[in-house]
N, C-alpha and C. Protein backbone atom coordinates (compact mmCIF):
# COMPACT_ATOMS: atom_id res chain seq x y z
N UNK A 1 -3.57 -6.52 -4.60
CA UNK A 1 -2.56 -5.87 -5.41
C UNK A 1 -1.22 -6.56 -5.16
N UNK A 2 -0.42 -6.63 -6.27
CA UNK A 2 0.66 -7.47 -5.92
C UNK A 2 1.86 -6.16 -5.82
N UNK A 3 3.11 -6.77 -5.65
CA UNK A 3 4.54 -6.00 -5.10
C UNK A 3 4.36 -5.23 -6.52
N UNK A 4 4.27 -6.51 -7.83
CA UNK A 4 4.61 -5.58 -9.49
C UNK A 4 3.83 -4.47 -9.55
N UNK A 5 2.30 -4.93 -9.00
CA UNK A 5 1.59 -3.50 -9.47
C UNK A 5 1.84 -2.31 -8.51
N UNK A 6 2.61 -2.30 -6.92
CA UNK A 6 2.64 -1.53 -6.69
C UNK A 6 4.23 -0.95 -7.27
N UNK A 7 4.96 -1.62 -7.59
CA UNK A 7 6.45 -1.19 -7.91
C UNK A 7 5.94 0.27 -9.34
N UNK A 8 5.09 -0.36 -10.19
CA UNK A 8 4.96 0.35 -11.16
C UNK A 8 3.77 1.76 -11.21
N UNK A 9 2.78 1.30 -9.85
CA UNK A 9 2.15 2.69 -10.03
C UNK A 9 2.93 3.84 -9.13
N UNK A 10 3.81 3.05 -8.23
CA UNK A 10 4.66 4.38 -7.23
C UNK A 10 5.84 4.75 -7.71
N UNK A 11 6.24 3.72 -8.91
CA UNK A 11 7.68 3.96 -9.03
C UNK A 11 8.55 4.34 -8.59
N UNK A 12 8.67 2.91 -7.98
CA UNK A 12 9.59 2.32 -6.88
C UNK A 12 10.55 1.53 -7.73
N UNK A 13 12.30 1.31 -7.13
CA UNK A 13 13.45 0.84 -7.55
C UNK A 13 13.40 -0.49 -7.20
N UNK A 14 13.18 -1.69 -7.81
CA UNK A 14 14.02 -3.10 -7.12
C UNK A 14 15.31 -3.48 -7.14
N UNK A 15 15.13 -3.30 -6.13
CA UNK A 15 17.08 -3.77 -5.89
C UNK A 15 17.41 -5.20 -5.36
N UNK A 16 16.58 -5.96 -5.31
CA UNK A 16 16.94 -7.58 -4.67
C UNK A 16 15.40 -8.02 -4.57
N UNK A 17 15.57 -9.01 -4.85
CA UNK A 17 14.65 -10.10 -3.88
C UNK A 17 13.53 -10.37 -5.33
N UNK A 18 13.98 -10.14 -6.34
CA UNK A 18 12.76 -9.91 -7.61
C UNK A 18 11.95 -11.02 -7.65
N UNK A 19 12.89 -12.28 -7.41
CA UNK A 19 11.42 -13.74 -7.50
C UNK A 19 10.49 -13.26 -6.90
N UNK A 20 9.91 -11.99 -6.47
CA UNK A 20 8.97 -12.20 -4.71
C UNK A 20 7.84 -11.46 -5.66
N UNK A 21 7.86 -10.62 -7.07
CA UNK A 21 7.06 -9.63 -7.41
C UNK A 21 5.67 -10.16 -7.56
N UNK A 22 4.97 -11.30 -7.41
CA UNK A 22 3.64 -11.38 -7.85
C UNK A 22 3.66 -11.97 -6.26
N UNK A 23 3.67 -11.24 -5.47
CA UNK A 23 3.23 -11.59 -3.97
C UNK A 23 2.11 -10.65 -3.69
N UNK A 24 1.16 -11.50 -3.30
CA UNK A 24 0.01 -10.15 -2.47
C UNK A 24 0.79 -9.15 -1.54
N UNK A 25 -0.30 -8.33 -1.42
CA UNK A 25 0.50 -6.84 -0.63
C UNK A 25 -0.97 -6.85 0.24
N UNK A 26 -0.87 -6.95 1.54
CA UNK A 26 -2.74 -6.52 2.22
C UNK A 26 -2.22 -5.24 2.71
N UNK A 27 -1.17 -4.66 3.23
CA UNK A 27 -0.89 -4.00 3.55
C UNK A 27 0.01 -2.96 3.62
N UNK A 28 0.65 -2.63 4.99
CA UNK A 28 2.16 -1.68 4.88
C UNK A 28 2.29 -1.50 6.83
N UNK A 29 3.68 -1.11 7.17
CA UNK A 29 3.86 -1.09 8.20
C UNK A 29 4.66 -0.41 8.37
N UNK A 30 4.88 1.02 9.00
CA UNK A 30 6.02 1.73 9.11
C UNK A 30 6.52 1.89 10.55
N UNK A 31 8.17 1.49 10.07
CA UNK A 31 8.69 1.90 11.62
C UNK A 31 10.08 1.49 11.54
N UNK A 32 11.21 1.98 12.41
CA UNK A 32 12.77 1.57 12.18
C UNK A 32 12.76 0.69 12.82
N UNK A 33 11.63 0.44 13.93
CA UNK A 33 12.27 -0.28 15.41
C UNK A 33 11.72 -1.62 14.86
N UNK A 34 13.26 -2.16 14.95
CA UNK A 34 12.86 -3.92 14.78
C UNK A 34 12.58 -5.16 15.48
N UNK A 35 12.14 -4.28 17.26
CA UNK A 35 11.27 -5.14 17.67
C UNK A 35 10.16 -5.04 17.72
N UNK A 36 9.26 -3.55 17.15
CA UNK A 36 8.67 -3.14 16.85
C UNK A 36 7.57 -3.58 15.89
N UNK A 37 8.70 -3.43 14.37
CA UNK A 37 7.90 -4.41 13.59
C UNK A 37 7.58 -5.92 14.12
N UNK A 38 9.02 -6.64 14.66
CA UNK A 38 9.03 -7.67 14.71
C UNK A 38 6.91 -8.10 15.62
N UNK A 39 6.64 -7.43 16.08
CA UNK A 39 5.81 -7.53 17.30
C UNK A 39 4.60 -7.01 16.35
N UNK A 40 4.32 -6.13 15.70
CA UNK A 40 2.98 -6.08 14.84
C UNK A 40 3.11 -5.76 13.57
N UNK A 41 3.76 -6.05 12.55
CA UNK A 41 3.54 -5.95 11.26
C UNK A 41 3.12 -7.37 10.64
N UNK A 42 1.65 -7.20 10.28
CA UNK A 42 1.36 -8.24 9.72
C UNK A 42 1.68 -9.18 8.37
N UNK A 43 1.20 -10.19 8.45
CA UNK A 43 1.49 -11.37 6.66
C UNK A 43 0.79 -10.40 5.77
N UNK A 44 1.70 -10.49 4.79
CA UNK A 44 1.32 -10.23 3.42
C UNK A 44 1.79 -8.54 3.54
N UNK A 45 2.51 -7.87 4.89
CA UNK A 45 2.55 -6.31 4.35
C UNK A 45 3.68 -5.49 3.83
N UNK A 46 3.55 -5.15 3.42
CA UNK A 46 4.95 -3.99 3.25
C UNK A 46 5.56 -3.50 4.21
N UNK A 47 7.05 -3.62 4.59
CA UNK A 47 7.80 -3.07 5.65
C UNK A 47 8.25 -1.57 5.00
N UNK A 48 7.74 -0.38 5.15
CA UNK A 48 8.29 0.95 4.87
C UNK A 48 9.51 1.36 6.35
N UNK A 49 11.09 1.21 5.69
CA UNK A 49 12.06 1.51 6.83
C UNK A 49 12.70 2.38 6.42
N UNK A 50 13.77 3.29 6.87
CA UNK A 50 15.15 3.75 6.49
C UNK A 50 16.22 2.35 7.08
N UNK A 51 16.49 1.57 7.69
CA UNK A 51 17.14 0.51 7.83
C UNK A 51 17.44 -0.31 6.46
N UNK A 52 19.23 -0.81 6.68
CA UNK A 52 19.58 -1.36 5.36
C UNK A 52 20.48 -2.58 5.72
N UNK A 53 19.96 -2.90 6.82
CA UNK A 53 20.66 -3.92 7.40
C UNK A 53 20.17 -5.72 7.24
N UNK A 54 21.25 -6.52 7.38
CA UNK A 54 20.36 -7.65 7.08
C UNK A 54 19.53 -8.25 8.13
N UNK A 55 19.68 -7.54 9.35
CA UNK A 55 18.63 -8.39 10.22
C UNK A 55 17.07 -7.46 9.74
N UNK A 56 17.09 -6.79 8.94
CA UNK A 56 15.46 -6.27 8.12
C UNK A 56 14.93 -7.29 7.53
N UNK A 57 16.12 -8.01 6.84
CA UNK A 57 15.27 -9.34 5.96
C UNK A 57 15.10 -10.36 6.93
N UNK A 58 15.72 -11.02 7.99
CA UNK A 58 15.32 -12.21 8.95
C UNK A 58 13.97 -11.49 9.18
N UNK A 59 13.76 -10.53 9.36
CA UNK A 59 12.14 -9.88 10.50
C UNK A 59 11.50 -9.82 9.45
N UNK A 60 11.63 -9.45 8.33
CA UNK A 60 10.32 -9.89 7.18
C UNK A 60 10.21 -11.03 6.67
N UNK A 61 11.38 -11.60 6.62
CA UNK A 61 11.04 -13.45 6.26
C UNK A 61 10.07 -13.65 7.69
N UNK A 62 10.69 -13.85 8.60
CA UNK A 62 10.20 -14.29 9.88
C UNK A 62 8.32 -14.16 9.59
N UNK A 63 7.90 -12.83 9.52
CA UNK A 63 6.48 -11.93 9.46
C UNK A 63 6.06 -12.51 8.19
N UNK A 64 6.71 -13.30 7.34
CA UNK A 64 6.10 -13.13 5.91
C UNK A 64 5.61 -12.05 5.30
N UNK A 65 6.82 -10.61 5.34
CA UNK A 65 6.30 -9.61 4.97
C UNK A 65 6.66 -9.66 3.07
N UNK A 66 5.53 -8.91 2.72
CA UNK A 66 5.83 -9.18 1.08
C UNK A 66 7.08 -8.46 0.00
N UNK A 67 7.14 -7.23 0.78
CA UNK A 67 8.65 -6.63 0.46
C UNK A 67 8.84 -5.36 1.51
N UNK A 68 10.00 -4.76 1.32
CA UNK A 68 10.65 -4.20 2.36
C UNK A 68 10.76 -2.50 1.35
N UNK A 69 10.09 -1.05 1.83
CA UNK A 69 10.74 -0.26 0.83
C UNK A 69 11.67 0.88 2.12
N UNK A 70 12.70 0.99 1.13
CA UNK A 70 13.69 1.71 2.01
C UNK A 70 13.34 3.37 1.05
N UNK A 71 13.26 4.12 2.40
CA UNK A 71 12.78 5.66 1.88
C UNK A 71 14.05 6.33 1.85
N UNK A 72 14.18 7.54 1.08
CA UNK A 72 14.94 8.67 1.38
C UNK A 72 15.80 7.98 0.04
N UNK A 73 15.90 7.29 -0.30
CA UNK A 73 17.15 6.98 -2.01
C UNK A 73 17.85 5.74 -0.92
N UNK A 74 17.88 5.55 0.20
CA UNK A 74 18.85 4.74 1.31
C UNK A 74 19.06 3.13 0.38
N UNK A 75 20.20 3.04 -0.04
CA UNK A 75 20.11 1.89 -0.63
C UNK A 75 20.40 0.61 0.52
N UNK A 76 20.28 -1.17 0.20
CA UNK A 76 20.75 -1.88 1.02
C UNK A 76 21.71 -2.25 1.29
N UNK A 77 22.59 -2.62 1.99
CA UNK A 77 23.50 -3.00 2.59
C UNK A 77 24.07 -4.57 1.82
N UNK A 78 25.37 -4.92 1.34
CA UNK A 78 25.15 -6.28 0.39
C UNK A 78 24.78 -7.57 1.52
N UNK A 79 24.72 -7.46 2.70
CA UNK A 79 24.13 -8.40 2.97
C UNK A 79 22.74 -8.90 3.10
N UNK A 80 22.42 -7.34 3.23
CA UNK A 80 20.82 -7.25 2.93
C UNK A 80 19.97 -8.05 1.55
N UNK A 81 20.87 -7.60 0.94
CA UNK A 81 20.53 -7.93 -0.51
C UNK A 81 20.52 -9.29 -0.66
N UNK A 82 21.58 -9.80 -0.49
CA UNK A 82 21.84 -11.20 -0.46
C UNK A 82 20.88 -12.38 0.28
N UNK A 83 20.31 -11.84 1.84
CA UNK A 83 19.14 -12.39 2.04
C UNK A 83 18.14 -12.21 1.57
N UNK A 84 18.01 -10.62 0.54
CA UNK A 84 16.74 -10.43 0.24
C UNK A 84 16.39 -11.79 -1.41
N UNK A 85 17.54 -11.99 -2.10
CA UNK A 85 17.31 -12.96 -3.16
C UNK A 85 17.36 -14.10 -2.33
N UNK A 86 17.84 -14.60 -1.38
CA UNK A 86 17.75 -15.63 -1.16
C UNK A 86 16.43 -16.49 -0.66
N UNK A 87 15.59 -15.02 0.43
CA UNK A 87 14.22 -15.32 0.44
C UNK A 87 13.22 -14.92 -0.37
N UNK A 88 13.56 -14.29 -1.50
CA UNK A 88 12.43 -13.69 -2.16
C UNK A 88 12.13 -12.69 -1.41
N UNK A 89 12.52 -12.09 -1.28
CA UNK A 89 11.37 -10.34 -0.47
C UNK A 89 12.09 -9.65 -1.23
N UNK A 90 11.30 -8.77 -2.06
CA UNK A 90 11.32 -7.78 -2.76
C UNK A 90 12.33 -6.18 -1.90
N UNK A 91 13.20 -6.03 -2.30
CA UNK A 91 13.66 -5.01 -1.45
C UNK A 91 13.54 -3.47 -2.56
N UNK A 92 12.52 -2.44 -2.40
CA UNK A 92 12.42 -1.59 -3.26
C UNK A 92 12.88 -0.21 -2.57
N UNK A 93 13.43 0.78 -3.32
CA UNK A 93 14.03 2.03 -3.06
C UNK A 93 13.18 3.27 -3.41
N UNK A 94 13.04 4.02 -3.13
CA UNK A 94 11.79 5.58 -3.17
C UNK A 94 13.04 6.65 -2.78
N UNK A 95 13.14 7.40 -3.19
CA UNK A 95 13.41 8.88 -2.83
C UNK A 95 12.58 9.64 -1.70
N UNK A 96 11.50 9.18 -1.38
CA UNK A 96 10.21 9.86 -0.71
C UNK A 96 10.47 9.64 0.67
N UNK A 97 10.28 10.49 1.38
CA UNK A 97 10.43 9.79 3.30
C UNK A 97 9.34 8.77 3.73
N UNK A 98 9.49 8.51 4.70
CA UNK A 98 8.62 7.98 4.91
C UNK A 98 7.42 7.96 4.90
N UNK A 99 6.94 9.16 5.97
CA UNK A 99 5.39 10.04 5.76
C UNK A 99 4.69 9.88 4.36
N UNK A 100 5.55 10.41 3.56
CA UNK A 100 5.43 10.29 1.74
C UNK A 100 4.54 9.21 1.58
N UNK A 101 5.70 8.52 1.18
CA UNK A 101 5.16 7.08 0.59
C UNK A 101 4.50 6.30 1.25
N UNK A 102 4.44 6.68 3.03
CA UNK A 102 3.24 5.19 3.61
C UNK A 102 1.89 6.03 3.04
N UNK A 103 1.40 7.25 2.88
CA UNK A 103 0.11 7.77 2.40
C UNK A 103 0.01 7.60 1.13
N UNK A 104 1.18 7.26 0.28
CA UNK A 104 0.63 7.02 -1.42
C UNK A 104 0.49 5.28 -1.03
N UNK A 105 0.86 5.16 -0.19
CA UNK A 105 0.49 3.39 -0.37
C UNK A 105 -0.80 3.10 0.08
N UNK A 106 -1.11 3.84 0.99
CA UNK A 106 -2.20 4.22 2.04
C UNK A 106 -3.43 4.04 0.95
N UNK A 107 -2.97 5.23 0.19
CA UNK A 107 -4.50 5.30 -0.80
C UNK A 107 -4.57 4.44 -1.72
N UNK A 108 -3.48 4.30 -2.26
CA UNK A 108 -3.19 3.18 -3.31
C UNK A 108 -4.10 1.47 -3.08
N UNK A 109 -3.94 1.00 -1.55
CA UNK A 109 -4.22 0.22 -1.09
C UNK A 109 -5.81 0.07 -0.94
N UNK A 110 -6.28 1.35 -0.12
CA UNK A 110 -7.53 1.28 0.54
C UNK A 110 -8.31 2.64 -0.07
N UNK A 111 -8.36 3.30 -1.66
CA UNK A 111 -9.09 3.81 -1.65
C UNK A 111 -10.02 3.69 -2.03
């Protein structure tokens, strides 16, 4: 499944990084702590954060994560943004908390 098809069945916001939308998705990874992710979120997954900072995009470029969704409406930060077009990572926005949306991705992904 790519970033487009999940942007459009969860309806999810893109706010940066749009070159990135026909990227595989294998996964998802939730967590604020960014040594955290940095240490097990795998290639190809979705970073689910409340973080809007730009060291989110160095740790998903770094991971080759496929896009980044920020929960709760939390928009990015303009520097965020700015790395997020510059590397391509999709940076998408949800209203939903976290819990929410990692289980609609959950099923979405692996049902």
């Amino acid at each position: 499944m790519t970033v487009k098809e999940i942007i459009e069945t969860l309806q999810l916001t893109l706010v940066g990084g749009g070159q990135g939308m026909d990227k595989e998705v294998t996964g998802a990874y939730t967590s604020d702590l960014l040594s955290d992710v940095m240490g097990n979120i795998n290639e190809g997954n979705v970073w689910i954060t409340l973080q809007t900072h730009k060291n989110v995009m160095a740790i998903a470029s770094l991971r080759d994560a496929s896009a980044v969704i920020l929960v709760k409406g939390l928009q990015p930060d303009a520097d965020m943004l700015e790395k997020a077009n510059d590397e391509g990572i999709p940076v998408l926005v949800t209203e939903l908390p976290a819990f929410e949306i990692s289980g609609k991705l959950y099923q979405l992904l692996f049902k």
